[in-house]
N, C-alpha and C. Protein backbone atom coordinates (compact mmCIF):
# COMPACT_ATOMS: atom_id res chain seq x y z
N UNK A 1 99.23 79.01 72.49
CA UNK A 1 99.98 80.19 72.85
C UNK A 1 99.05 81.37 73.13
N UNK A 2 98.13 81.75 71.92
CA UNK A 2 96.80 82.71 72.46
C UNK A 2 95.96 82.08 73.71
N UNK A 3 95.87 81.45 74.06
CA UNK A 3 95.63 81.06 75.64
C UNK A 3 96.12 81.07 76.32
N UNK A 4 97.68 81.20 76.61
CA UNK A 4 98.69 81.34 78.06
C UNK A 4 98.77 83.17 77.70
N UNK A 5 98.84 83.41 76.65
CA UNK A 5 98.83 84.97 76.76
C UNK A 5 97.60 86.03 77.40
N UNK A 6 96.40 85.06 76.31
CA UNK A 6 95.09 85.60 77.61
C UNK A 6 95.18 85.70 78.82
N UNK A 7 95.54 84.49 79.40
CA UNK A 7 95.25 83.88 81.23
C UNK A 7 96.70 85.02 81.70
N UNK A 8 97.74 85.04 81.21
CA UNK A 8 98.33 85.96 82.08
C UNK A 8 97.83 87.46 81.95
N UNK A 9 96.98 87.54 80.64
CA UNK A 9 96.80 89.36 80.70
C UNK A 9 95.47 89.13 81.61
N UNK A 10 94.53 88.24 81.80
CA UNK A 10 93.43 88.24 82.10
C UNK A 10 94.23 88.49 84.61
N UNK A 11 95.11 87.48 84.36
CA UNK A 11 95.60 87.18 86.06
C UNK A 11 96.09 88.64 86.34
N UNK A 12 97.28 89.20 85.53
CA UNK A 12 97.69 90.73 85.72
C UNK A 12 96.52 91.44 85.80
N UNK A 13 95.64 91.59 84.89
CA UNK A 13 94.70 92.61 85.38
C UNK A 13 93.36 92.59 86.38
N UNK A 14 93.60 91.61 86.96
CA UNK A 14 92.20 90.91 88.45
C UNK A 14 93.27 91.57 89.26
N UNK A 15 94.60 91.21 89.56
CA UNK A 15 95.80 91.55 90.29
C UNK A 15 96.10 93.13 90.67
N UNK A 16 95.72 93.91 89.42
CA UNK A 16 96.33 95.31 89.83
C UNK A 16 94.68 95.50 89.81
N UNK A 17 93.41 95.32 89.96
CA UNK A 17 92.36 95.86 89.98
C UNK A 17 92.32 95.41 91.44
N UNK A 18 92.68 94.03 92.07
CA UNK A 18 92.21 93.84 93.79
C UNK A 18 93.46 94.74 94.44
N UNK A 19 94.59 94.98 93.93
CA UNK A 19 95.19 96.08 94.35
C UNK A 19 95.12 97.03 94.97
N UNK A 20 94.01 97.58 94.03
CA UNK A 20 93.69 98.82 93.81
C UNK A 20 92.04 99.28 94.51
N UNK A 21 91.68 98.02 94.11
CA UNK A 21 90.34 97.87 95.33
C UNK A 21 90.98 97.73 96.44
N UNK A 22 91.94 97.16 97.01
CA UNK A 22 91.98 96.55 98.53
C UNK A 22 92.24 97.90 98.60
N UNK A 23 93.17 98.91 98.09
CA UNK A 23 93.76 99.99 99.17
C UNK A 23 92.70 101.45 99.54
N UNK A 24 91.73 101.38 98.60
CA UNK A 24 90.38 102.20 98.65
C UNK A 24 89.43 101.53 99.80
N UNK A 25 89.38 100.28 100.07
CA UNK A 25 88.63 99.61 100.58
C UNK A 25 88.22 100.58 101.92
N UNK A 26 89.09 101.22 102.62
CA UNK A 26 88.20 101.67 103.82
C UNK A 26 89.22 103.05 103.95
N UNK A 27 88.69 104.23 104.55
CA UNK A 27 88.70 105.82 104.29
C UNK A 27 88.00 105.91 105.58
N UNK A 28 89.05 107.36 106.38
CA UNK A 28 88.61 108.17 107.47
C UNK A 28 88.81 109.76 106.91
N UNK A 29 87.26 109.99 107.31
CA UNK A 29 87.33 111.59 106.89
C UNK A 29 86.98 111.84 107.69
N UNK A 30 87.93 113.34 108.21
CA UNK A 30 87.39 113.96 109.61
C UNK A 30 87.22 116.01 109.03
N UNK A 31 86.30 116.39 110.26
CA UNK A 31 86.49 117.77 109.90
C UNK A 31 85.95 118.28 111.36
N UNK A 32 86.92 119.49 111.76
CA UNK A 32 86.00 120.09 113.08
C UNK A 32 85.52 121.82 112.93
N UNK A 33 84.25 121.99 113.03
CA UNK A 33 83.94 123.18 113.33
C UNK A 33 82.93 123.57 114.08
N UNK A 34 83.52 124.85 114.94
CA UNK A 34 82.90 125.29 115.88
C UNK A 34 82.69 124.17 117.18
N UNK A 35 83.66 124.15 117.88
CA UNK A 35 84.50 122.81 117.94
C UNK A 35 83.89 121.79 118.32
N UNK A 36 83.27 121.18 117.30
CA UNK A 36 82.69 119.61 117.06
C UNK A 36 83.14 118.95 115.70
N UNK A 37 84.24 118.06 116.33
CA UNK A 37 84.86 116.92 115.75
C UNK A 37 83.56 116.01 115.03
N UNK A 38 83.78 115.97 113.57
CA UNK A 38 83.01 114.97 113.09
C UNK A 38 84.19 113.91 112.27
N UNK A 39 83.95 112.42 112.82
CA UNK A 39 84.46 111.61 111.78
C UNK A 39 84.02 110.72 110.94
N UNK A 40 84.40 110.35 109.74
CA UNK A 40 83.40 109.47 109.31
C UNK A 40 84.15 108.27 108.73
N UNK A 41 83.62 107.11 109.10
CA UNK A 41 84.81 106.15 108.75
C UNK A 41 84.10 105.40 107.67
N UNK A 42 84.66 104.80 106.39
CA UNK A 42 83.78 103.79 105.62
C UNK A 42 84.85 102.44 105.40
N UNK A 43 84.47 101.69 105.80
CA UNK A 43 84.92 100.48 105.60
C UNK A 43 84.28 99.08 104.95
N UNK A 44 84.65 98.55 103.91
CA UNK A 44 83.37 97.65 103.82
C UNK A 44 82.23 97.98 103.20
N UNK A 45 81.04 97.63 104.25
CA UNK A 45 80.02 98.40 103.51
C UNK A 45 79.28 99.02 104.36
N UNK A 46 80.01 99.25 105.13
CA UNK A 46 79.85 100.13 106.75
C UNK A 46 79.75 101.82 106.94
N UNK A 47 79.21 102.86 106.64
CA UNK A 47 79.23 104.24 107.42
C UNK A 47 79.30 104.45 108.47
N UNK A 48 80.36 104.89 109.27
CA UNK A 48 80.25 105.13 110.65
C UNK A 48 80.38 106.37 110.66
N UNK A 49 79.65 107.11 111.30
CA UNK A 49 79.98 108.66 111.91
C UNK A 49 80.67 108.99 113.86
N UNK A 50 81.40 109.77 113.83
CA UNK A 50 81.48 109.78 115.20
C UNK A 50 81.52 111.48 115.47
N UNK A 51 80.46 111.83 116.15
CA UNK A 51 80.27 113.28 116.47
C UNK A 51 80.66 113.54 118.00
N UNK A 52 82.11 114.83 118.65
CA UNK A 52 82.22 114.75 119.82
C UNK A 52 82.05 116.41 119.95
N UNK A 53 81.26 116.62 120.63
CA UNK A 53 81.69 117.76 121.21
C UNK A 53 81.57 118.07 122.65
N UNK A 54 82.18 119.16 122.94
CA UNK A 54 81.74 119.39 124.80
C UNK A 54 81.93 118.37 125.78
N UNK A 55 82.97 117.49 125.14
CA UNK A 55 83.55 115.75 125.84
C UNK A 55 82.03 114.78 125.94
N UNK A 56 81.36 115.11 125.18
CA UNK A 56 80.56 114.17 124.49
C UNK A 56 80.54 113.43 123.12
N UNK A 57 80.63 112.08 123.24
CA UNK A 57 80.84 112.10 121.95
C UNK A 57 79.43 110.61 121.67
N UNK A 58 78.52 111.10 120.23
CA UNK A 58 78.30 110.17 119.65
C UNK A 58 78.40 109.31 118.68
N UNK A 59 78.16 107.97 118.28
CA UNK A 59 78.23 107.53 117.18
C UNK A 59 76.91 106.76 116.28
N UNK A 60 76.75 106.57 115.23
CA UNK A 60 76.39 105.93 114.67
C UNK A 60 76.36 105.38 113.27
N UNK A 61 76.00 104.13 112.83
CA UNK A 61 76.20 103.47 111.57
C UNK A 61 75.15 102.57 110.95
N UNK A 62 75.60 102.93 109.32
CA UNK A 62 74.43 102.84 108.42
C UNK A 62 75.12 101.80 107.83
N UNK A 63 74.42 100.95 106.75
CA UNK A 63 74.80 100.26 105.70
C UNK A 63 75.16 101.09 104.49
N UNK A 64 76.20 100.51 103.46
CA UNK A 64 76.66 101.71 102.58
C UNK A 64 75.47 101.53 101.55
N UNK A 65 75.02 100.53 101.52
CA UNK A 65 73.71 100.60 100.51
C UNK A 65 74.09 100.34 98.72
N UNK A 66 73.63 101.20 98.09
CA UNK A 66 73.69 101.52 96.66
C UNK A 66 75.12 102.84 96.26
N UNK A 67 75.02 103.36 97.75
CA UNK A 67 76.13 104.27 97.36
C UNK A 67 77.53 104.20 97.28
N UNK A 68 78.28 104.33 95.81
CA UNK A 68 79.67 104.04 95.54
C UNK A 68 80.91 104.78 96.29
N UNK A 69 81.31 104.20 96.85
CA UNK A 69 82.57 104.52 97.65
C UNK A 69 83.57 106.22 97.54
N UNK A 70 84.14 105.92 96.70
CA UNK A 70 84.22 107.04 95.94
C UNK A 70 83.72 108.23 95.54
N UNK A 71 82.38 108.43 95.16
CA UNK A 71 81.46 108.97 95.30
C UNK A 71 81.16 110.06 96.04
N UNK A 72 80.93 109.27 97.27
CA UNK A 72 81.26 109.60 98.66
C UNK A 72 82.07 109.97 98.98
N UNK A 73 83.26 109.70 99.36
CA UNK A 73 84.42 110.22 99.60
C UNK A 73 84.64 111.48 99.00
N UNK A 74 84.75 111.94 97.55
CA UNK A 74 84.52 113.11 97.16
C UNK A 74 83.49 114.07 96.91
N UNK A 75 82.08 113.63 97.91
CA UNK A 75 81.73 114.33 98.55
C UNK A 75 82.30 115.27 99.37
N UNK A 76 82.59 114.41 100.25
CA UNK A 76 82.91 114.23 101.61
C UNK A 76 83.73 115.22 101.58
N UNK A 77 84.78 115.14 100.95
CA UNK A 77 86.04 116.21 100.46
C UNK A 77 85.72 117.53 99.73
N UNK A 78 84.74 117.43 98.84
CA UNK A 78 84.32 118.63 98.47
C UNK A 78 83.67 119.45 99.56
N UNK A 79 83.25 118.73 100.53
CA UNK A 79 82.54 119.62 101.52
C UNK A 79 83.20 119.65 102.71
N UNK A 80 84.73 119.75 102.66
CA UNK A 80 85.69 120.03 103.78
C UNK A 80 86.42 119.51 104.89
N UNK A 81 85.95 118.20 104.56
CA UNK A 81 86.59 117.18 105.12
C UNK A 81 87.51 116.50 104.56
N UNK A 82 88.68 115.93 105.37
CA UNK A 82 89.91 115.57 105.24
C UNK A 82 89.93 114.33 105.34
N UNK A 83 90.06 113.27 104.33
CA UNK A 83 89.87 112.10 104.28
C UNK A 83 91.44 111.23 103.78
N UNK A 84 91.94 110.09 104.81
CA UNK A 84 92.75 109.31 104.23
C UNK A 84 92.27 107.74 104.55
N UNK A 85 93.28 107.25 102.99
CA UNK A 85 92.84 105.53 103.49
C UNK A 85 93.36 104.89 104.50
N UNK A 86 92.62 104.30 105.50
CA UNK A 86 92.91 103.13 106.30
C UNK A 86 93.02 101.59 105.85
């Protein structure tokens, strides 16, 4: 009986943790000033930036590395950018 009670508390909580990972899993933060659109997308373990201004627009992308998701993101937000999950 202490073993079917483990395995279901152990299955419920992998369950609401990939949950909860899957829906963090990837974030678009955007911010424009002085009018150049910056976005930054993280997905994975992907950084993408996309900078447009003057109907130019560039991009580029890094590996996320060592740096935690989250982290980042409230960076990102502390410094005025508007970020939701994708």
């Amino acid at each position: 009986m202490k073993k079917l009670i483990l395995s279901c508390a152990v299955a419920v909580t992998a369950a609401v943790c990939f949950s909860s990972c899957a829906k963090d899993s990837c974030y678009e933060c955007e911010q424009t000033a002085s009018s150049v659109e910056t976005v930054i997308s993280v997905c994975e373990e992907t950084i993408t930036t996309t900078t447009t201004s003057g109907g130019s627009t560039s991009e580029a992308s890094v590996e996320l590395g060592n740096t935690n998701k989250t982290t980042y993101r409230e960076s990102l937000e502390a410094a005025g950018y508007t970020c939701v999950n994708k």
